[in-house]
C-alpha atoms as a PDB file:
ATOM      1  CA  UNK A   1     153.487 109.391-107.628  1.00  0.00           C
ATOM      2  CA  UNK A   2     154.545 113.026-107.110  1.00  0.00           C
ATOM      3  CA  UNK A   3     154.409 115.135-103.442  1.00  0.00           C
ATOM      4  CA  UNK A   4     153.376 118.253-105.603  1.00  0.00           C
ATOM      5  CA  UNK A   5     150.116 119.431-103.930  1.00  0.00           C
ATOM      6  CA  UNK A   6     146.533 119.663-105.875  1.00  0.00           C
ATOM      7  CA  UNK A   7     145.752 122.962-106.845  1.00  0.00           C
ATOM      8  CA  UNK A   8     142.053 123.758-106.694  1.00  0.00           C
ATOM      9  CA  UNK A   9     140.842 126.899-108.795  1.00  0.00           C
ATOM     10  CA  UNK A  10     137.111 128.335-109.153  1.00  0.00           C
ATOM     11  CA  UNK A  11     135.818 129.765-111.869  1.00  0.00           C
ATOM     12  CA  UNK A  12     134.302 133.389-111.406  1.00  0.00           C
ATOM     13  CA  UNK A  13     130.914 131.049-111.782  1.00  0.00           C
ATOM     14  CA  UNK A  14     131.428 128.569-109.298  1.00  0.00           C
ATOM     15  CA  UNK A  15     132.830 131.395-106.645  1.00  0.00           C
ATOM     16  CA  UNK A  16     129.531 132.990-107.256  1.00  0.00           C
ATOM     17  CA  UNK A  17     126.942 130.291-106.548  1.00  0.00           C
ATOM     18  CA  UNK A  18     128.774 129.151-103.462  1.00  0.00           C
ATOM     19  CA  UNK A  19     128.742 133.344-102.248  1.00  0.00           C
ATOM     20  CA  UNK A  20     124.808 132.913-103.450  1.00  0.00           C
ATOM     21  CA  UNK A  21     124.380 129.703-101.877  1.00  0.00           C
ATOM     22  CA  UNK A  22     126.649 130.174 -98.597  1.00  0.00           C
ATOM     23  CA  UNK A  23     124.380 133.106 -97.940  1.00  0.00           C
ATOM     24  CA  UNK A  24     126.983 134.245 -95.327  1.00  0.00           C
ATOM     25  CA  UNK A  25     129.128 137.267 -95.530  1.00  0.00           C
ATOM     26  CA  UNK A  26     132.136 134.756 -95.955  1.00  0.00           C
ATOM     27  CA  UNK A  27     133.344 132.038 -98.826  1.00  0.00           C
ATOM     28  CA  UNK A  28     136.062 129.986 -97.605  1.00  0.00           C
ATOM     29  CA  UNK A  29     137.659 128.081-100.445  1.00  0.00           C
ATOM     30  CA  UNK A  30     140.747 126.003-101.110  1.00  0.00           C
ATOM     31  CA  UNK A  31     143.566 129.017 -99.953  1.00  0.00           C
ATOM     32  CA  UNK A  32     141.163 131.962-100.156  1.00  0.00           C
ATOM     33  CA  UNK A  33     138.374 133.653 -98.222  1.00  0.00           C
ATOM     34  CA  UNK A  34     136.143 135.627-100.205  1.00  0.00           C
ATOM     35  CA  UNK A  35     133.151 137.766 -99.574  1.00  0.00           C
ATOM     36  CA  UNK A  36     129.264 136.068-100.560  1.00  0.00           C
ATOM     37  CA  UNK A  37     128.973 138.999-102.948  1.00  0.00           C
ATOM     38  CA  UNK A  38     132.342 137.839-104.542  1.00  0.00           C
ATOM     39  CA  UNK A  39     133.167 141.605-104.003  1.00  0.00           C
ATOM     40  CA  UNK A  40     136.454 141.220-102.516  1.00  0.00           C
ATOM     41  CA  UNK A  41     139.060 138.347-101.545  1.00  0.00           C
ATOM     42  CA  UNK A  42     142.078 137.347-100.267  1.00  0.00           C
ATOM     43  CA  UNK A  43     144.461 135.027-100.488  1.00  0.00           C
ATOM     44  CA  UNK A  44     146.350 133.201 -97.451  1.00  0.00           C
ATOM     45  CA  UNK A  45     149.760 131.930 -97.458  1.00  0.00           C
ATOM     46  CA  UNK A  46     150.206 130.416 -94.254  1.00  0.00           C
ATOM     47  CA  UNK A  47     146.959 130.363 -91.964  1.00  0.00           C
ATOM     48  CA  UNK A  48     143.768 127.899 -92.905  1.00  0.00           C
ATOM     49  CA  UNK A  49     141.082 129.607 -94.805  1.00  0.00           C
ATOM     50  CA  UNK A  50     138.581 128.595 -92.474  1.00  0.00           C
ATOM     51  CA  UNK A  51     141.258 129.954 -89.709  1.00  0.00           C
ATOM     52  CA  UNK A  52     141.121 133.431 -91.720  1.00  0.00           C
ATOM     53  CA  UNK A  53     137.233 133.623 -91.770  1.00  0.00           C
ATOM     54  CA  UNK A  54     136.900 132.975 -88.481  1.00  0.00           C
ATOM     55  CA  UNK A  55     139.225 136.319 -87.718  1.00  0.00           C
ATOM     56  CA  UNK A  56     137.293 137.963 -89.845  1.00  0.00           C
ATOM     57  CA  UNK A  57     134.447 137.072 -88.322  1.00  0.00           C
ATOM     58  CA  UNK A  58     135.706 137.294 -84.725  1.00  0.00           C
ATOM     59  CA  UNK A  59     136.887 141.479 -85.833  1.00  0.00           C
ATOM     60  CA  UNK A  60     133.561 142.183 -86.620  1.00  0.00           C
ATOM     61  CA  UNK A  61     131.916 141.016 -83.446  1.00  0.00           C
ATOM     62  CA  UNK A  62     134.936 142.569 -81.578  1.00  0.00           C
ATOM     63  CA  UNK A  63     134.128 146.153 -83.476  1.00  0.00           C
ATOM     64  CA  UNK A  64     130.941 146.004 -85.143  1.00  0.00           C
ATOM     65  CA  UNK A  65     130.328 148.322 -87.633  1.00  0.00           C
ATOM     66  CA  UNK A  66     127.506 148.174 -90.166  1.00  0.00           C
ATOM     67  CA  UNK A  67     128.795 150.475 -92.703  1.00  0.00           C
ATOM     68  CA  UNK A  68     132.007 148.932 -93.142  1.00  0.00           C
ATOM     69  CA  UNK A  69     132.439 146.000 -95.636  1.00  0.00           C
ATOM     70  CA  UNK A  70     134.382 142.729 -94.185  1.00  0.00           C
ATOM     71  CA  UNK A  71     137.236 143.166 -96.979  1.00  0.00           C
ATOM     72  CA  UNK A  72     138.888 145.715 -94.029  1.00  0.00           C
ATOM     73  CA  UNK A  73     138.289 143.463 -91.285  1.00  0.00           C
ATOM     74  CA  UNK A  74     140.215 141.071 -93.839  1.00  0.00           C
ATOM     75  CA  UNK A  75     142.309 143.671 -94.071  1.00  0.00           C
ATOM     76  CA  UNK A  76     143.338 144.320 -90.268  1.00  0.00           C
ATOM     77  CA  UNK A  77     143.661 140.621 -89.630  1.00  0.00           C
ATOM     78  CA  UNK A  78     145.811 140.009 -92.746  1.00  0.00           C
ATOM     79  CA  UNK A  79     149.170 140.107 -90.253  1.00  0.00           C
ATOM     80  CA  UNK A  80     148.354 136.991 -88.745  1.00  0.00           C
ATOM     81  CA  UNK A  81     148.803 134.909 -92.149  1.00  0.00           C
ATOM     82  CA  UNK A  82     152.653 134.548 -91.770  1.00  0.00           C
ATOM     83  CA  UNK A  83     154.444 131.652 -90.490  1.00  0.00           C
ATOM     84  CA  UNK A  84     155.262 133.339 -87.158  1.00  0.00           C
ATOM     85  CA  UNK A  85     151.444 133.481 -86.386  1.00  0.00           C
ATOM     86  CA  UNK A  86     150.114 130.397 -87.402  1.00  0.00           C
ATOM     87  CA  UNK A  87     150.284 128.613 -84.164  1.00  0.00           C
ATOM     88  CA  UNK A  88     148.996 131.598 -82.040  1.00  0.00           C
ATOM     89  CA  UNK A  89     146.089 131.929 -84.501  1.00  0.00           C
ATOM     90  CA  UNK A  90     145.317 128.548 -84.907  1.00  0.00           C
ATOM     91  CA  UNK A  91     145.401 127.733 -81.164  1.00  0.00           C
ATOM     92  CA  UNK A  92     143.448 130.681 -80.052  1.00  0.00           C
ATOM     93  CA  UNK A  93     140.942 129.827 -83.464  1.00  0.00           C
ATOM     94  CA  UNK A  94     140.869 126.325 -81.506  1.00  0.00           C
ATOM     95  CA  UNK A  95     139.813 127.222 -78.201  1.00  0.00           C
ATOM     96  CA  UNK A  96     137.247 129.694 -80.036  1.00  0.00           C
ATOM     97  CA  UNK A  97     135.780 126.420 -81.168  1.00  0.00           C
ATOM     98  CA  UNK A  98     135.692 125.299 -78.215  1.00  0.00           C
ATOM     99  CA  UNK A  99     133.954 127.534 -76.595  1.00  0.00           C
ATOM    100  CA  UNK A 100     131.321 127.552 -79.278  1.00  0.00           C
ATOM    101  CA  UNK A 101     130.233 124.464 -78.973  1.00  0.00           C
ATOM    102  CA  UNK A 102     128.367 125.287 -75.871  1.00  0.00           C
ATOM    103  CA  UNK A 103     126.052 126.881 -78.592  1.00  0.00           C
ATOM    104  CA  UNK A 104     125.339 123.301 -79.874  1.00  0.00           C
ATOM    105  CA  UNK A 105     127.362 125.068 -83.095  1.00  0.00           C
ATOM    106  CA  UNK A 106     130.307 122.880 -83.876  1.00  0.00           C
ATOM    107  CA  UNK A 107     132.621 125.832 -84.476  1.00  0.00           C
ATOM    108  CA  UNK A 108     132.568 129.972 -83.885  1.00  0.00           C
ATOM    109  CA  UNK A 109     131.720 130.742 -87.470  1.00  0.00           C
ATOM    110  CA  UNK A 110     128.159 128.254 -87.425  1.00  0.00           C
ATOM    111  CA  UNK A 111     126.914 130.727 -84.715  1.00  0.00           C
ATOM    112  CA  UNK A 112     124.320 132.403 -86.416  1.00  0.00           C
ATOM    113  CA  UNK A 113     123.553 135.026 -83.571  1.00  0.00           C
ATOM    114  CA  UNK A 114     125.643 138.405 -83.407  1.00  0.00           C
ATOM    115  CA  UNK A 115     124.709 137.917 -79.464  1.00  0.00           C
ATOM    116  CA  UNK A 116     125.637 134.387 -79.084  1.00  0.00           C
ATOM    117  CA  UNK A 117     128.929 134.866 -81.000  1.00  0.00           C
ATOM    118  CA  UNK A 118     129.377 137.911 -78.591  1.00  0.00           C
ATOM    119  CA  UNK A 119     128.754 135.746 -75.540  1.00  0.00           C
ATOM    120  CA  UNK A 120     131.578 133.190 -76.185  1.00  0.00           C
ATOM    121  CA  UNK A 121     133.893 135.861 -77.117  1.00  0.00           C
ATOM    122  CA  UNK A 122     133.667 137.105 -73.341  1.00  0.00           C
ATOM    123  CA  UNK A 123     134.455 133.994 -72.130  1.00  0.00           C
ATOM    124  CA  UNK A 124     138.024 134.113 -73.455  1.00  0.00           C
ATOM    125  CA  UNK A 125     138.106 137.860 -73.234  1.00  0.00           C
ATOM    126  CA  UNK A 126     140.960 137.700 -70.732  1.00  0.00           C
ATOM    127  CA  UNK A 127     142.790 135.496 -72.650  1.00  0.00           C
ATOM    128  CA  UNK A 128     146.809 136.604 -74.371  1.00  0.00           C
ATOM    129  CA  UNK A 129     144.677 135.620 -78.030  1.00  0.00           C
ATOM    130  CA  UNK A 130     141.839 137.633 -77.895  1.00  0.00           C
ATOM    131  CA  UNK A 131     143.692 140.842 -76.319  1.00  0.00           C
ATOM    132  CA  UNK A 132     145.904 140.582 -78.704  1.00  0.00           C
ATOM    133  CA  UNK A 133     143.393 140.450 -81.633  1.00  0.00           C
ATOM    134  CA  UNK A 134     141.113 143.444 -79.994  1.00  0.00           C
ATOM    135  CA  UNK A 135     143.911 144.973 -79.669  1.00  0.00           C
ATOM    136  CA  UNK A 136     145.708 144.969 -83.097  1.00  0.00           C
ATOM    137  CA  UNK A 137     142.168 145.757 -84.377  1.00  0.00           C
ATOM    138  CA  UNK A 138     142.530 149.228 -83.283  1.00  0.00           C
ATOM    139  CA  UNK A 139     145.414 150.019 -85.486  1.00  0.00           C
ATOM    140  CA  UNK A 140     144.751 147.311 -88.368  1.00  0.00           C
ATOM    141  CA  UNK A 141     140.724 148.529 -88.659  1.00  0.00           C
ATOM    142  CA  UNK A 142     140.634 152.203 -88.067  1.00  0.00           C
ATOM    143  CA  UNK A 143     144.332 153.086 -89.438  1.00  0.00           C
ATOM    144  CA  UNK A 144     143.064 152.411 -93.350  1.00  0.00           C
ATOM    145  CA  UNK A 145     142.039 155.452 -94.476  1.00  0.00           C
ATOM    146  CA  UNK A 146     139.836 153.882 -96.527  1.00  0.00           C
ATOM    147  CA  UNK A 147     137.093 153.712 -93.596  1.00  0.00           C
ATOM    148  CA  UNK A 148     138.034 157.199 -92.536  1.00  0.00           C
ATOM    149  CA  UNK A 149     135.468 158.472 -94.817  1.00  0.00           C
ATOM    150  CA  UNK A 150     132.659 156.456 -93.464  1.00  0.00           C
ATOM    151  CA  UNK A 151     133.370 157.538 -89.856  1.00  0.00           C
ATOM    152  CA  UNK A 152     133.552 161.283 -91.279  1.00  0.00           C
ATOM    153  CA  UNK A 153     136.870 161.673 -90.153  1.00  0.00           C
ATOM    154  CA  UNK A 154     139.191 163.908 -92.936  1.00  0.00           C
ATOM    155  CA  UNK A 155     142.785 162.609 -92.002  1.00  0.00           C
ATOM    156  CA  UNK A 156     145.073 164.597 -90.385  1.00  0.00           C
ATOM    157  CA  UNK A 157     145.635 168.081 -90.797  1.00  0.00           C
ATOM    158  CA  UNK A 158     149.007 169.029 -89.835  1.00  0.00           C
ATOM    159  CA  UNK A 159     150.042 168.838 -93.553  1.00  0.00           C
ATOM    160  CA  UNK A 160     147.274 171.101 -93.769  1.00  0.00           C
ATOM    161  CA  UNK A 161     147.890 173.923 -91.630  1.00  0.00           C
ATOM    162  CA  UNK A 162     146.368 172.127 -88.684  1.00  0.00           C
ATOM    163  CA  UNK A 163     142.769 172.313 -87.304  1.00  0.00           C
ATOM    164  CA  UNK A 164     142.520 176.190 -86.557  1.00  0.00           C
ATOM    165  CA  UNK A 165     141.506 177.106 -90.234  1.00  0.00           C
ATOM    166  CA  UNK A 166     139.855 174.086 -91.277  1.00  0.00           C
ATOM    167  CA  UNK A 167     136.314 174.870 -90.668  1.00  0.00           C
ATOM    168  CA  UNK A 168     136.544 174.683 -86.524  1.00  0.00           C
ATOM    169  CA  UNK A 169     136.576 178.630 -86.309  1.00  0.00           C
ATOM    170  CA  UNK A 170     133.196 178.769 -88.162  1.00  0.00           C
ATOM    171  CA  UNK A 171     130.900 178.673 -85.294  1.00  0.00           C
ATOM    172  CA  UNK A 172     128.315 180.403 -86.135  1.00  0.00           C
ATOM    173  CA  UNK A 173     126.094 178.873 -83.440  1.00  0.00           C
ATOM    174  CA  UNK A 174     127.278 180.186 -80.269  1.00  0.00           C
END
């Protein structure tokens, strides 16, 4: 008998039908949380899966934005899958849980309601965990300048010459 752990893979098949079946924006698998449309995914090394979708989750109930695909939530949570976060992000996942159960769900991610979800996030909003998440969101989401276009925003432009010449002296309106 060896201690060498199991390694579970999918094929591409199998990843799809449980995105297809799941009918949820999130597959969690053995090691890996994937989007239902198999679009995206990402791998953890330290945290849970199911500890990864539920950050996932919890970013886009913190900052909900339609138009902005859940592999960039993935992305501005990613920094908590290290061994120096696991506790803090599986304790605060834990008392996320917790709180959901009020619901009648048995954990944050079976809430089916944006609203509901939403209410049990304000009763920990005080807590170190969530401040902490909310606030790395604010870097970790709207620093990729891959969203940048769907906000409209161009990027900085003090490589550029600045704002002066880049289309904010053509007024024409006033």
């Amino acid at each position: 008998m060896t201690d060498t752990p199991t390694i579970r893979t999918l094929t591409r098949r199998q990843l799809l039908s449980r995105g297809v079946a799941a009918g949820a924006g999130l597959v969690v698998g053995s090691g890996f949380v994937a989007g239902s449309d198999a679009a995206w995914a990402t791998e953890m090394n330290a945290l849970k899966p199911d500890t990864m979708a539920t950050l996932i989750q919890m970013a886009r109930d913190i900052y909900p934005h339609d138009k902005v695909g859940d592999q960039y939530y993935a992305a501005a949570v990613k920094g908590y899958d290290v061994p120096d976060e696991v506790d803090f992000a599986e304790a605060g996942i834990e008392l996320l849980n917790e709180k959901a159960q009020v619901t009648g769900a048995g954990r944050y991610l079976d809430i089916g309601w944006e609203a509901e979800r939403v209410a049990v996030l304000r009763t920990i909003e005080d807590t170190p965990f969530f401040q902490r998440i909310r606030g790395g969101l604010v870097t970790g989401l709207y620093n990729q300048k891959a969203v940048w276009p769907i906000f409209g925003y161009e990027g900085e432009s003090y490589s550029q010459g600045g704002y002066m010449y880049r289309g904010f002296d053509d007024i024409s309106w006033i």
